[in-house]
N, C-alpha and C. Protein backbone atom coordinates (compact mmCIF):
# COMPACT_ATOMS: atom_id res chain seq x y z
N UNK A 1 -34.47 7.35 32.15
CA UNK A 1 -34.61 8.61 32.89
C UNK A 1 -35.43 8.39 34.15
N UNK A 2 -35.11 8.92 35.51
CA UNK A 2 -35.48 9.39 36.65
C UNK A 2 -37.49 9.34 36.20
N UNK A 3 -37.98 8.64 37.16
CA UNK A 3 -39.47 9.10 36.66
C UNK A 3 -40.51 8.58 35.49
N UNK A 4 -39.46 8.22 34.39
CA UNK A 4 -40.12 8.10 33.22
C UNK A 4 -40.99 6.79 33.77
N UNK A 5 -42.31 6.61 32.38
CA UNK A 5 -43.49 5.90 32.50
C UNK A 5 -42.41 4.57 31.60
N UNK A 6 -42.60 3.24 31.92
CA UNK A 6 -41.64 2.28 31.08
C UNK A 6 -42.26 1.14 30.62
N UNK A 7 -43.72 0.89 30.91
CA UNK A 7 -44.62 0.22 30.14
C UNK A 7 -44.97 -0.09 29.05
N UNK A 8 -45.14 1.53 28.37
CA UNK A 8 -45.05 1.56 27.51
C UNK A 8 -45.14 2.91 26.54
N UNK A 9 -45.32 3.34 25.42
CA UNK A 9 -44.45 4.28 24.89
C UNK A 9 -45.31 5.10 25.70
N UNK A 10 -44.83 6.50 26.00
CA UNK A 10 -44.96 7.36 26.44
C UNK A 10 -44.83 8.87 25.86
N UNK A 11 -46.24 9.66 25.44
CA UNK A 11 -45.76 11.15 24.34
C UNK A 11 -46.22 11.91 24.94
N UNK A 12 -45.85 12.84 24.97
CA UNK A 12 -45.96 14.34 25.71
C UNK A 12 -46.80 15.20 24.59
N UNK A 13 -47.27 15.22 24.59
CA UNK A 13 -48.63 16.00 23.31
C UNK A 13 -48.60 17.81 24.17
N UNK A 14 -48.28 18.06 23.62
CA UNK A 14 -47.82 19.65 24.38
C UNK A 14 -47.94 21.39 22.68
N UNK A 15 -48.07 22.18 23.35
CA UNK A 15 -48.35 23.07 22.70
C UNK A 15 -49.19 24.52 23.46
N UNK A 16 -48.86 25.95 23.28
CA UNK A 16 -49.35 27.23 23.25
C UNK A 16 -51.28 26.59 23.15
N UNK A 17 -52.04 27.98 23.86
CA UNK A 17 -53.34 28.22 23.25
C UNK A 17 -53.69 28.10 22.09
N UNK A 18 -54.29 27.53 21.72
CA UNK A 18 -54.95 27.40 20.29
C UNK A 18 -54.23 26.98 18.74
N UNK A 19 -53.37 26.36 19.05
CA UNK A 19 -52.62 25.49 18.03
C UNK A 19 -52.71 24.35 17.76
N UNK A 20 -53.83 23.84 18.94
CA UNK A 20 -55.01 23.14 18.06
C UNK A 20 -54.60 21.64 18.50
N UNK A 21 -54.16 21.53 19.78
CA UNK A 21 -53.23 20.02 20.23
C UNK A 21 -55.08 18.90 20.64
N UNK A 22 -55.79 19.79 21.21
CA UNK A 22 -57.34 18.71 20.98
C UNK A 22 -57.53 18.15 20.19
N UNK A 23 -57.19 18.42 18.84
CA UNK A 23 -57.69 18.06 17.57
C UNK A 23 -56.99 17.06 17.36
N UNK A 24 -55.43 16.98 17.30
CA UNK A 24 -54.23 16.55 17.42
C UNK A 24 -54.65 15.36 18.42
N UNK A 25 -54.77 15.42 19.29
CA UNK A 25 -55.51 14.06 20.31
C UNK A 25 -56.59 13.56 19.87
N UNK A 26 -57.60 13.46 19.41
CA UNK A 26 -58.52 12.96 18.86
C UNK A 26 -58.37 12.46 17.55
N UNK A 27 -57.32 12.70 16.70
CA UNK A 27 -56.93 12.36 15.50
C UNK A 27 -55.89 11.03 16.05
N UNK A 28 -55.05 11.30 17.36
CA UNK A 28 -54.48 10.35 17.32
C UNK A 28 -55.04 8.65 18.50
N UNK A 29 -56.20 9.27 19.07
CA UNK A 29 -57.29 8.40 19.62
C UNK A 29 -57.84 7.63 18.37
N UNK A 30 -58.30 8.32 17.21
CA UNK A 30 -58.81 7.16 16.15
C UNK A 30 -57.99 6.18 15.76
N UNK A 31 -56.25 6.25 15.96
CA UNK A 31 -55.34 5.65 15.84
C UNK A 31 -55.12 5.20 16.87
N UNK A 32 -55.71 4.94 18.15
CA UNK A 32 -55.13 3.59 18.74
C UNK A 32 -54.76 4.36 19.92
N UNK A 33 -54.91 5.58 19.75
CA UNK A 33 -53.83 5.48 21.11
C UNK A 33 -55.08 6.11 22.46
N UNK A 34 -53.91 5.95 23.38
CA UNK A 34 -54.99 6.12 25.02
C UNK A 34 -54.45 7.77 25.60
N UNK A 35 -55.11 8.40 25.12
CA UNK A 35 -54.99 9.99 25.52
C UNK A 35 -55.59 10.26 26.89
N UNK A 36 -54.70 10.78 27.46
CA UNK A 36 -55.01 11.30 28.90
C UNK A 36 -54.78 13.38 28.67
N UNK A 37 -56.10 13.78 29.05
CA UNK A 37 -56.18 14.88 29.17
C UNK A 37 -56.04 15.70 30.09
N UNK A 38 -54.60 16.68 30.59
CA UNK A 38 -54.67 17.17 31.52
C UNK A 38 -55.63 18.48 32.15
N UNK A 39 -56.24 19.03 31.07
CA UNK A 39 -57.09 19.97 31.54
C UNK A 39 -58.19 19.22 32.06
N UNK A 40 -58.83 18.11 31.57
CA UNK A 40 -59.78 17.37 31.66
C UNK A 40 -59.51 16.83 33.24
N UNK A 41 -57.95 16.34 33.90
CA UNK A 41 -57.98 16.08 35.04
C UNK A 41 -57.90 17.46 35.92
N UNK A 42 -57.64 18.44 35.81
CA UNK A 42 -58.01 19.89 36.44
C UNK A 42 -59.18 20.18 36.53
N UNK A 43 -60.15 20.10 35.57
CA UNK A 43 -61.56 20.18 35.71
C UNK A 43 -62.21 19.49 37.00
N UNK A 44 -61.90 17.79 36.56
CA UNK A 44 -62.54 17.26 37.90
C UNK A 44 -61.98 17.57 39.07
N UNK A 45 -60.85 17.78 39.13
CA UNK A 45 -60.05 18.54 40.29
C UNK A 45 -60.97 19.16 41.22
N UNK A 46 -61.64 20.53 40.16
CA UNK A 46 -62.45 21.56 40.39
C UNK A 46 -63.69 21.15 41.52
N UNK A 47 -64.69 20.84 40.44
CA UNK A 47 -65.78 19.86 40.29
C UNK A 47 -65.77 19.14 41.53
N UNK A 48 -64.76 18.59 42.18
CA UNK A 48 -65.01 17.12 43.10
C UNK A 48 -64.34 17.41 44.27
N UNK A 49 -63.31 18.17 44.32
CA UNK A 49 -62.12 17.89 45.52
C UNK A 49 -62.67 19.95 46.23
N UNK A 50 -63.61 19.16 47.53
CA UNK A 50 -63.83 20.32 48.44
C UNK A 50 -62.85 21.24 49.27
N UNK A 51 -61.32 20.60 49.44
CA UNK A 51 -60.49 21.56 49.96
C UNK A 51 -59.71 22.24 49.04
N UNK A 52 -59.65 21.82 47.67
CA UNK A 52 -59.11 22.42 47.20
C UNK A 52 -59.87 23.71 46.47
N UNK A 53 -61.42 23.51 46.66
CA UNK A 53 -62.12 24.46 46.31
C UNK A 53 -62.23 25.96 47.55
N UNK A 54 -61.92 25.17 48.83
CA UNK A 54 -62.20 26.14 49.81
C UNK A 54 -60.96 27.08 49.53
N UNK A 55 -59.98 26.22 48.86
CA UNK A 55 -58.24 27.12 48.87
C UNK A 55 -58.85 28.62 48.16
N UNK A 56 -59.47 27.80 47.03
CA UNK A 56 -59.57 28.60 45.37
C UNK A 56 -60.55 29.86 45.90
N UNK A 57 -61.87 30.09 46.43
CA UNK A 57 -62.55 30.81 47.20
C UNK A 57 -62.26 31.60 48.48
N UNK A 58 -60.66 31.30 48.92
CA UNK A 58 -59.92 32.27 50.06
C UNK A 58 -59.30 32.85 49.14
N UNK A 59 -58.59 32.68 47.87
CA UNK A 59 -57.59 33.15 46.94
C UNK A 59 -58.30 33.91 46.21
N UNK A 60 -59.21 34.04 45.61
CA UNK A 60 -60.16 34.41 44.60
C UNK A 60 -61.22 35.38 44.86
N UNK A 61 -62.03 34.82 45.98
CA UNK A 61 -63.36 35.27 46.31
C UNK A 61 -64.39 34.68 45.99
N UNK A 62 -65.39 34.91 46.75
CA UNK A 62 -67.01 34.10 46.36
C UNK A 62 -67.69 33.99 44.79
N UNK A 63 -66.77 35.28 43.94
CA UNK A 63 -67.55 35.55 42.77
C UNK A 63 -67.22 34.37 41.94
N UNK A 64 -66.13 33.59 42.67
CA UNK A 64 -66.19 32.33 41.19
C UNK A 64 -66.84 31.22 41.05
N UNK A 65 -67.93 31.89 42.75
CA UNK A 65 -69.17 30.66 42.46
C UNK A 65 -70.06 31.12 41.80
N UNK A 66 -70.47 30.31 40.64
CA UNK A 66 -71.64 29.95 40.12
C UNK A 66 -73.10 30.03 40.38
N UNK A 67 -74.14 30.22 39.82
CA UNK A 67 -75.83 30.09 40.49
C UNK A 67 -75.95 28.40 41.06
N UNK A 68 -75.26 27.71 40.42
CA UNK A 68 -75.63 26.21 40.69
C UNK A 68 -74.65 26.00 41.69
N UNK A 69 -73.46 26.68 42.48
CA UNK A 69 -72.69 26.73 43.88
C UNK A 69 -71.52 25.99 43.26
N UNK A 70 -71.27 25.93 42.16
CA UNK A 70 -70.04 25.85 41.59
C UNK A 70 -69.11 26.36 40.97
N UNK A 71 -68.16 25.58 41.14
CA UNK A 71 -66.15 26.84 40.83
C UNK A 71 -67.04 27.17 38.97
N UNK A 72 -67.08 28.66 39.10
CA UNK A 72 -67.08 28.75 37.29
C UNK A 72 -66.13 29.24 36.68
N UNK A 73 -65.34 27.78 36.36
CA UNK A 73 -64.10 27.97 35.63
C UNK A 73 -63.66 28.93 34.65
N UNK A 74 -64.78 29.90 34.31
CA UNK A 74 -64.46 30.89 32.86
C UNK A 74 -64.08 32.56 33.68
N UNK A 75 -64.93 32.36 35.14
CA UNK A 75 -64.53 33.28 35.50
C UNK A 75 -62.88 33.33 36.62
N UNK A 76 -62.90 32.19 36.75
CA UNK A 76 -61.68 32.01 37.14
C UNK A 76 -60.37 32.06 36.44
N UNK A 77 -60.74 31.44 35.23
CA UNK A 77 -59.92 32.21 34.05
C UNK A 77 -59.97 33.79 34.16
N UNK A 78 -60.58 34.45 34.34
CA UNK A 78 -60.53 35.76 33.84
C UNK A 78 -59.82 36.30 34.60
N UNK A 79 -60.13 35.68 36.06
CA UNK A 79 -59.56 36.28 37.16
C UNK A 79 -57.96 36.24 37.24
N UNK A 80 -57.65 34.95 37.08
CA UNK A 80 -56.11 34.44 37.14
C UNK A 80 -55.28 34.98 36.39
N UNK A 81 -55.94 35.07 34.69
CA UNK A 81 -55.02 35.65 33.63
C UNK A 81 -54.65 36.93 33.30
N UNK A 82 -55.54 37.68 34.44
CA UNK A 82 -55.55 39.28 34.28
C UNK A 82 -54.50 39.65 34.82
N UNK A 83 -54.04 38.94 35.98
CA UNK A 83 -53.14 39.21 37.44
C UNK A 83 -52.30 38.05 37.65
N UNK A 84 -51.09 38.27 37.42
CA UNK A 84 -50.03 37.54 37.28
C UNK A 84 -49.50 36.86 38.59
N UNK A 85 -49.77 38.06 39.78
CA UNK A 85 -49.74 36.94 41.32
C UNK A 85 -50.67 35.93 41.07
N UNK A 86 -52.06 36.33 40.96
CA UNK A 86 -53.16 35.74 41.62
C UNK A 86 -52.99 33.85 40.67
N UNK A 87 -52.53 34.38 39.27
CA UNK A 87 -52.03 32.94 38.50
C UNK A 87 -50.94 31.90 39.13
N UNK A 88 -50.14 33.08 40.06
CA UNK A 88 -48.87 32.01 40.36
C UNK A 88 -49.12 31.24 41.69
N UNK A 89 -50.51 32.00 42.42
CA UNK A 89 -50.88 31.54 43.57
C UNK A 89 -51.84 30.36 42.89
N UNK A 90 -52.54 30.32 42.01
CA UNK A 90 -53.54 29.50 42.08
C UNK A 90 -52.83 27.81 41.35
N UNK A 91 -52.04 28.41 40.15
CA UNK A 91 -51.11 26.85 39.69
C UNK A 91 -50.52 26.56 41.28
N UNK A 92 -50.02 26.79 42.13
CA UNK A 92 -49.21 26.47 43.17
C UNK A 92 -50.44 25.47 44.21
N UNK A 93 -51.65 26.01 43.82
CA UNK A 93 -52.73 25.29 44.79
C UNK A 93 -53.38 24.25 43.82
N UNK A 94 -52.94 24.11 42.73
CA UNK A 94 -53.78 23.27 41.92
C UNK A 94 -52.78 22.11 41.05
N UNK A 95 -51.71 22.99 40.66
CA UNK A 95 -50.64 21.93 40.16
C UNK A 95 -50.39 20.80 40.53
N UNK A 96 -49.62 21.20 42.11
CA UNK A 96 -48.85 19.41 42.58
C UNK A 96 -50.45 18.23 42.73
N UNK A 97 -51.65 18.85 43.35
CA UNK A 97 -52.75 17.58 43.04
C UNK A 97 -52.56 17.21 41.64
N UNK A 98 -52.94 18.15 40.67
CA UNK A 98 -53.10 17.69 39.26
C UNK A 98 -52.48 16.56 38.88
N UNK A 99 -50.79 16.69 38.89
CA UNK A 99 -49.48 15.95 38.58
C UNK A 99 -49.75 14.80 39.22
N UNK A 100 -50.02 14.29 40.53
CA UNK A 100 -50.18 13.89 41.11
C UNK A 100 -51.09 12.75 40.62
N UNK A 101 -52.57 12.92 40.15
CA UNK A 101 -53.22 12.31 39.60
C UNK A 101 -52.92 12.31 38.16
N UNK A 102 -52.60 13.02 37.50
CA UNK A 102 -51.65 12.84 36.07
C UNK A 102 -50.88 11.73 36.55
N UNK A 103 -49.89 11.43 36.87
CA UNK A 103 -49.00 10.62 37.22
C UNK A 103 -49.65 9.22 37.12
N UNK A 104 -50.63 9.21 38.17
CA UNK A 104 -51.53 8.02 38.42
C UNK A 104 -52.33 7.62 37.09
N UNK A 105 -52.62 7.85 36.48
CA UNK A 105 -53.34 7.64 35.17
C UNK A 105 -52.30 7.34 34.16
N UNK A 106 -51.39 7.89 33.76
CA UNK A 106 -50.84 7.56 33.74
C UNK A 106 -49.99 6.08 33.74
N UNK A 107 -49.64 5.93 34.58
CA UNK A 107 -49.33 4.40 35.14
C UNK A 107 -50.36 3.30 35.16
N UNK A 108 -51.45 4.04 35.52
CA UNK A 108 -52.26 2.93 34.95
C UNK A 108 -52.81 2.53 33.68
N UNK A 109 -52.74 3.50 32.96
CA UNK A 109 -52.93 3.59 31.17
C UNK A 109 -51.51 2.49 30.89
N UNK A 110 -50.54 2.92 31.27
CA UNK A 110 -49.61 1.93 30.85
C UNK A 110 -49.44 0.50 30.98
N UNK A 111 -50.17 -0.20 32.09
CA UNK A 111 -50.12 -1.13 32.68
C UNK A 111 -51.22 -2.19 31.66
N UNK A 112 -51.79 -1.28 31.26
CA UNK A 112 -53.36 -2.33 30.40
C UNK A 112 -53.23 -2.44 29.15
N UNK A 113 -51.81 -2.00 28.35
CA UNK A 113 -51.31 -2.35 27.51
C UNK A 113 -50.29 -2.01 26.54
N UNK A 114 -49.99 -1.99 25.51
CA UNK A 114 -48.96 -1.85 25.02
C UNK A 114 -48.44 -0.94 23.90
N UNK A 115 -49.90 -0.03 23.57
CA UNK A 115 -49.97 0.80 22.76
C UNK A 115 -49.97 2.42 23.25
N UNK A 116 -49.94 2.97 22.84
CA UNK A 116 -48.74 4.41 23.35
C UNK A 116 -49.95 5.48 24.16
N UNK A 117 -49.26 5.56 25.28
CA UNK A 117 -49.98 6.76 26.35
C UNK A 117 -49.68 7.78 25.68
N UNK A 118 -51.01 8.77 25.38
CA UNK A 118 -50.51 10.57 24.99
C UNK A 118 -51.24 11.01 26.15
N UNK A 119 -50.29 12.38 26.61
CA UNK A 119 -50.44 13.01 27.21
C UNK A 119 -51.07 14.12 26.86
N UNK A 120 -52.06 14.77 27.01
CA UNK A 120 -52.39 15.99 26.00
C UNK A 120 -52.24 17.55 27.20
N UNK A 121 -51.38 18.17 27.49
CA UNK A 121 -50.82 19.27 28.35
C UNK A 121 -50.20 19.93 27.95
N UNK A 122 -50.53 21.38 28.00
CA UNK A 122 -49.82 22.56 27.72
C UNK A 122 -48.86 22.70 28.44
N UNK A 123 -48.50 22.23 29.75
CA UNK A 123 -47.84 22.88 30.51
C UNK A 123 -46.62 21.71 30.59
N UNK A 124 -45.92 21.17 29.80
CA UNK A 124 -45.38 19.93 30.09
C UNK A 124 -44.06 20.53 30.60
N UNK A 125 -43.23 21.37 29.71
CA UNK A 125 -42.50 22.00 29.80
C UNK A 125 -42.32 22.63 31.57
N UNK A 126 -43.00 23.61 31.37
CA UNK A 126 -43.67 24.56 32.56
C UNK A 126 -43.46 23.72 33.92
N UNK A 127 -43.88 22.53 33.79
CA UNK A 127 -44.31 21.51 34.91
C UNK A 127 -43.02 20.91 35.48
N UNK A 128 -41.44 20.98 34.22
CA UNK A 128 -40.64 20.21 34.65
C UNK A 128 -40.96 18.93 34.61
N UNK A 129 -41.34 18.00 33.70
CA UNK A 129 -42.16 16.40 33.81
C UNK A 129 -41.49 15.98 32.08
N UNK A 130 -40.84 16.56 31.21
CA UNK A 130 -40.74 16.07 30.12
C UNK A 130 -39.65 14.75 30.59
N UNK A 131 -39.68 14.93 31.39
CA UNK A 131 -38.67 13.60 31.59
C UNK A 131 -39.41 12.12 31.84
N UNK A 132 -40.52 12.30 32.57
CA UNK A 132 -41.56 11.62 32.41
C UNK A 132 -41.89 10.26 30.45
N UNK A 133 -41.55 11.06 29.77
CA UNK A 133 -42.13 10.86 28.85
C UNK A 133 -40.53 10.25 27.71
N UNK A 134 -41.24 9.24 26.93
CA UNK A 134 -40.21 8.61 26.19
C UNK A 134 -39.81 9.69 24.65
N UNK A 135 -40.92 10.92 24.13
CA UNK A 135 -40.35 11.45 23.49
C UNK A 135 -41.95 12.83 23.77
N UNK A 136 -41.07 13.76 22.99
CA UNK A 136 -42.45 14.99 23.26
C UNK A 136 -42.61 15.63 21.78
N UNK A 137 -44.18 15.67 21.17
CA UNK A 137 -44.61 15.54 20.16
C UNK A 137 -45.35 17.50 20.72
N UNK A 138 -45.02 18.52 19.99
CA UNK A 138 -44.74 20.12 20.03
C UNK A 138 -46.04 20.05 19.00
N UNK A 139 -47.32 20.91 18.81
CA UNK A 139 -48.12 21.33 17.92
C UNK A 139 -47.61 22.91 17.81
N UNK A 140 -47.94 23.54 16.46
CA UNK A 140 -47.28 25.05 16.37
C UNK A 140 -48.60 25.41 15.58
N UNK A 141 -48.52 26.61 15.63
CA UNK A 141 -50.17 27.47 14.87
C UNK A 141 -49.22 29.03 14.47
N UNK A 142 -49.89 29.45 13.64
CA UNK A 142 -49.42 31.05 13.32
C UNK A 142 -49.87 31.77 14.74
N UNK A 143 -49.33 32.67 14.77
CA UNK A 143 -49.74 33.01 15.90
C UNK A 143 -51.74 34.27 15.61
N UNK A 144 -51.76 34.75 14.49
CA UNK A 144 -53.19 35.34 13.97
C UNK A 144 -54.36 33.88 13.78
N UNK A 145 -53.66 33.03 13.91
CA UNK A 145 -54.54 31.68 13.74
C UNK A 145 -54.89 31.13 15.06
N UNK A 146 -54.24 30.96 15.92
CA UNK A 146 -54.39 30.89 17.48
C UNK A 146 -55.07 31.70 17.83
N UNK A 147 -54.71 32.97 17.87
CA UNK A 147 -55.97 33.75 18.56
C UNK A 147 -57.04 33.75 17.81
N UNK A 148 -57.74 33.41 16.64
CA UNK A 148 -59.09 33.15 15.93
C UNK A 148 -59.40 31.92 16.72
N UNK A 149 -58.23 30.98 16.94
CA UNK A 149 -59.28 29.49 17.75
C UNK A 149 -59.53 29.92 19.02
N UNK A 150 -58.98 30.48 20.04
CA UNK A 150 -58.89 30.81 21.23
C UNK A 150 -60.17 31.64 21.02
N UNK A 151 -60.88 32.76 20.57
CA UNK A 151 -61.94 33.89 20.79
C UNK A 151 -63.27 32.67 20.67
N UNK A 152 -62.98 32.19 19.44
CA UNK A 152 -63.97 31.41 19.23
C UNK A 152 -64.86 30.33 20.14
N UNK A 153 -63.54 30.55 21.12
CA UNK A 153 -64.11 29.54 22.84
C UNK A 153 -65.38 30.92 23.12
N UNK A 154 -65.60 31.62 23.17
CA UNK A 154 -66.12 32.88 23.31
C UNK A 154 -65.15 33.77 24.46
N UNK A 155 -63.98 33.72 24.35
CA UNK A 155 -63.45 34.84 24.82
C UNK A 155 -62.95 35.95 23.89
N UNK A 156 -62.38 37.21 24.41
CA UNK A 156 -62.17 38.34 23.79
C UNK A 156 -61.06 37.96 23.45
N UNK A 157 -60.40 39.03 22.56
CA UNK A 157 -58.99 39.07 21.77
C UNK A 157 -58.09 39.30 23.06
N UNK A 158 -57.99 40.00 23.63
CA UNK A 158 -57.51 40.44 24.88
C UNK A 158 -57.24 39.20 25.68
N UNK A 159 -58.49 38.74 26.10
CA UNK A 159 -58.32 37.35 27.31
C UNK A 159 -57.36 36.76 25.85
N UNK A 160 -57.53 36.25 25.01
CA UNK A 160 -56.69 35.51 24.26
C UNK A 160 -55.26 35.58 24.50
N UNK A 161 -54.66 37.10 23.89
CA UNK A 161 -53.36 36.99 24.46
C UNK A 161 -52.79 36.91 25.64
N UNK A 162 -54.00 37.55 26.52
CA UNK A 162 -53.21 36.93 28.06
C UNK A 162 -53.14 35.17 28.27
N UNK A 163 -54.08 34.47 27.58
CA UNK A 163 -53.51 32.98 27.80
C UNK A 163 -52.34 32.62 26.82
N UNK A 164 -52.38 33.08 25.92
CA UNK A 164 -50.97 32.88 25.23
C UNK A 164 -49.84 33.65 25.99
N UNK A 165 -49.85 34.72 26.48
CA UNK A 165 -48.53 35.24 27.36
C UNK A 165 -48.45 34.53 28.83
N UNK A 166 -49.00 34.11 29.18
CA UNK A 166 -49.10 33.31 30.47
C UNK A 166 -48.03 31.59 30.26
N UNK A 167 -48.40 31.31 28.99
CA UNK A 167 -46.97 30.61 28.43
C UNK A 167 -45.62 30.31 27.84
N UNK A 168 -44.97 29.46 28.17
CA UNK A 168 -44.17 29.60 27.52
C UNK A 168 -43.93 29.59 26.11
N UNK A 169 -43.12 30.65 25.17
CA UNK A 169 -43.32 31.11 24.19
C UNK A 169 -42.91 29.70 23.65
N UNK A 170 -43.48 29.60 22.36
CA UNK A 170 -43.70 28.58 21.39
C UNK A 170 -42.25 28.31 20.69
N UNK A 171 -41.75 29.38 20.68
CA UNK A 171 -40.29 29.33 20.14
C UNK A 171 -38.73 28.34 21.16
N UNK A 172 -39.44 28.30 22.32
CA UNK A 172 -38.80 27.71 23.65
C UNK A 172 -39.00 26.23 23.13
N UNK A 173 -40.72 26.32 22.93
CA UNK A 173 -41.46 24.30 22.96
C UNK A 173 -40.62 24.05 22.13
N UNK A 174 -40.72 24.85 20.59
CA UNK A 174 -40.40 23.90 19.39
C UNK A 174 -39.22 23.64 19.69
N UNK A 175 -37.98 24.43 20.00
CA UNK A 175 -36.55 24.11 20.57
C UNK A 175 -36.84 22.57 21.31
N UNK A 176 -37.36 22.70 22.40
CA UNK A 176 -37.35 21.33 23.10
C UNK A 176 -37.89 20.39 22.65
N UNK A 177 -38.77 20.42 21.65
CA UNK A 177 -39.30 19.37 20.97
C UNK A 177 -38.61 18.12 20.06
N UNK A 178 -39.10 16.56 20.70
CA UNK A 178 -38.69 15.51 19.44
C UNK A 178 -39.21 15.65 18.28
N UNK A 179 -40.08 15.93 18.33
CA UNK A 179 -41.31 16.08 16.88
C UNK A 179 -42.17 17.10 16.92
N UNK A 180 -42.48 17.96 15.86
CA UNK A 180 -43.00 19.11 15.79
C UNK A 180 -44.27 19.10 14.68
N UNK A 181 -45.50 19.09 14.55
CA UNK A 181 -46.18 19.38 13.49
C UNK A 181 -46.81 20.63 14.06
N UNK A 182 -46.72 21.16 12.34
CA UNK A 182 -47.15 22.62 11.44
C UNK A 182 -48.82 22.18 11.85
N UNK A 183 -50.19 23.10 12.20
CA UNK A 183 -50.86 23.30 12.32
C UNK A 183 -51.94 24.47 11.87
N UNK A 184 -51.31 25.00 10.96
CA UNK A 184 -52.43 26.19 9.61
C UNK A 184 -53.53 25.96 9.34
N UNK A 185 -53.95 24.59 8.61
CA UNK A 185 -54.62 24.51 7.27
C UNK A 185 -55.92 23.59 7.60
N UNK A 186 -55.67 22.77 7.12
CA UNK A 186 -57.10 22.06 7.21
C UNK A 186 -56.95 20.93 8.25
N UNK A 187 -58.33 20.10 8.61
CA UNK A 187 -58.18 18.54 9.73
C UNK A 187 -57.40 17.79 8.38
N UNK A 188 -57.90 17.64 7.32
CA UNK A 188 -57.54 16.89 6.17
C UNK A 188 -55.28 16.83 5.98
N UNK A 189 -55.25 18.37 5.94
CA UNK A 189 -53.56 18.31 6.01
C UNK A 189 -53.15 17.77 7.67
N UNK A 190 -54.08 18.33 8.87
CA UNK A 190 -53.33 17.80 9.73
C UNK A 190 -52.89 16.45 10.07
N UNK A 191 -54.75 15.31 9.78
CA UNK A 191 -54.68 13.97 9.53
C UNK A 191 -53.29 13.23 8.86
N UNK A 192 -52.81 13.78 7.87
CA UNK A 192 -51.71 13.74 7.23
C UNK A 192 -50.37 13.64 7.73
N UNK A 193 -50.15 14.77 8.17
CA UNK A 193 -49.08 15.07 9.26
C UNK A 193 -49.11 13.98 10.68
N UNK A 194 -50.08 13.51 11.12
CA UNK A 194 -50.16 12.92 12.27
C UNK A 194 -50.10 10.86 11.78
N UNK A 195 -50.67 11.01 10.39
CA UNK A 195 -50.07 9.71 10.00
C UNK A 195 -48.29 9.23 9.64
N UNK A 196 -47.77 10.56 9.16
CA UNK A 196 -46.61 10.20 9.20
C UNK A 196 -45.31 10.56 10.16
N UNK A 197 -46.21 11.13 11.40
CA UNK A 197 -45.71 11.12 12.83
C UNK A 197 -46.26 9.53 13.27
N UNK A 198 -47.09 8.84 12.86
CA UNK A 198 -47.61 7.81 13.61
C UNK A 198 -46.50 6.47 13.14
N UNK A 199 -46.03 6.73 11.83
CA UNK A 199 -45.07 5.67 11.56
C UNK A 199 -44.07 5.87 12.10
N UNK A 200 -43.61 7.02 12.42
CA UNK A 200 -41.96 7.14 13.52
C UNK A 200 -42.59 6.27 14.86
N UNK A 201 -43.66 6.86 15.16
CA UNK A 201 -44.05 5.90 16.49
C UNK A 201 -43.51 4.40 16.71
N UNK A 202 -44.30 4.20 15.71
CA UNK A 202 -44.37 2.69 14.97
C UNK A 202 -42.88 1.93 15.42
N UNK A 203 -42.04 2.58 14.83
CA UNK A 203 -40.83 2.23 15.00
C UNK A 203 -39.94 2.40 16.18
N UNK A 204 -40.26 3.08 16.87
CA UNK A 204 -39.60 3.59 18.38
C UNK A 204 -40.70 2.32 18.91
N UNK A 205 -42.12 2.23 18.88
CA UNK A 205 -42.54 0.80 19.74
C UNK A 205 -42.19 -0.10 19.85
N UNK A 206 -41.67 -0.78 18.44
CA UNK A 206 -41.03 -2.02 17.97
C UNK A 206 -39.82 -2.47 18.99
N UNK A 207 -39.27 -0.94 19.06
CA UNK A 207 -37.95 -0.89 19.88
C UNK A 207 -38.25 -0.76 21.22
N UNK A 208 -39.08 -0.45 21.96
CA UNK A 208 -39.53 -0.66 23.29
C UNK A 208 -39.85 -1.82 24.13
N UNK A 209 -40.90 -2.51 22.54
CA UNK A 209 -41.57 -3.86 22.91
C UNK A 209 -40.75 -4.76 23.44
N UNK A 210 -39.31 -4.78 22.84
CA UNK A 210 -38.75 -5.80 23.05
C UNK A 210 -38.12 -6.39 23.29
């Protein structure tokens, strides 16, 4: 495919608010693999890159600076998810950098060896990039279980469903999804689930390697 990473395996770690795909990456980091976090590259985005902050403060206003003169990402959340322009203006000023350096990490995660790049992004779908990727691994949550992980960030029930309606519905991912794990119950059942997603891996590498 057009794009795709060919180094080496390549997973699209994707999923809705609070169905728990962090956990899901860190379970599969103890296993070997090299997780690249896309919120984590949006953050520094934030944090580091001054024109794209001057964009965010003409779009927004002064209030999403901080006492310490920084973007405060929680209120920028609030701001974006309330108002459905102000969201489509701000992914449009923040996306193509993101991808951009996604991309780059990317490629270089691949290059240093031979064990499988995860991608950990909600928006894989959204982004148009599943092509990017050699297969895409879908996390699912009840939906009364998602919004308990989501509040627990300390937002309201309210902000909750506006980040879950701001995506694409879960019923879309799992359709597009190679692999899907159930996400309810305990780290103990998920550990489980992610070991015997890790042996399909196993076997699609074998077939890459060689």
């Amino acid at each position: 495919m057009a794009g795709k990473i060919k180094k080496t395996l390549a997973i699209g770690l994707t999923g809705g608010p609070g169905v728990g795909k962090s956990e899901v990456a860190k379970i599969l980091t103890g296993y070997g693999a090299e997780v690249i976090n896309a919120d984590k590259i949006g953050h520094q985005l934030l944090e580091n890159n001054l024109n794209l902050r001057r964009k965010l403060i003409n779009l927004l206003g002064d209030e999403i600076i901080d006492k310490q003169n920084k973007l405060d990402r929680r209120k920028i959340g609030s701001t974006v998810f309330s108002d459905e322009g102000r969201l489509m203006a701000f992914n449009n000023i923040i996306h193509p950098l993101l991808l951009k350096n996604l991309k780059r990490e990317m490629t270089t995660a691949s290059k240093m060896g031979r064990r499988p790049v995860i991608v950990d992004a909600a928006l894989i779908f959204e982004w148009g990039i599943a092509n990017w990727f050699d297969l895409i691994l879908v996390v699912n949550a009840v939906r009364d279980i998602r919004l308990k992980r989501i509040c627990r960030s300390g937002l309201s029930i309210n902000q909750a469903r506006q980040r879950i309606a701001a995506q694409m519905p879960q019923r879309e991912k799992i359709a597009l999804a190679d692999y899907l794990i159930e996400n309810n119950s305990s780290r103990l059942a998920l550990k489980k689930k992610i070991e015997q997603f890790i042996s399909k891996i196993e076997i699609l590498w074998q077939d890459i390697s060689q």
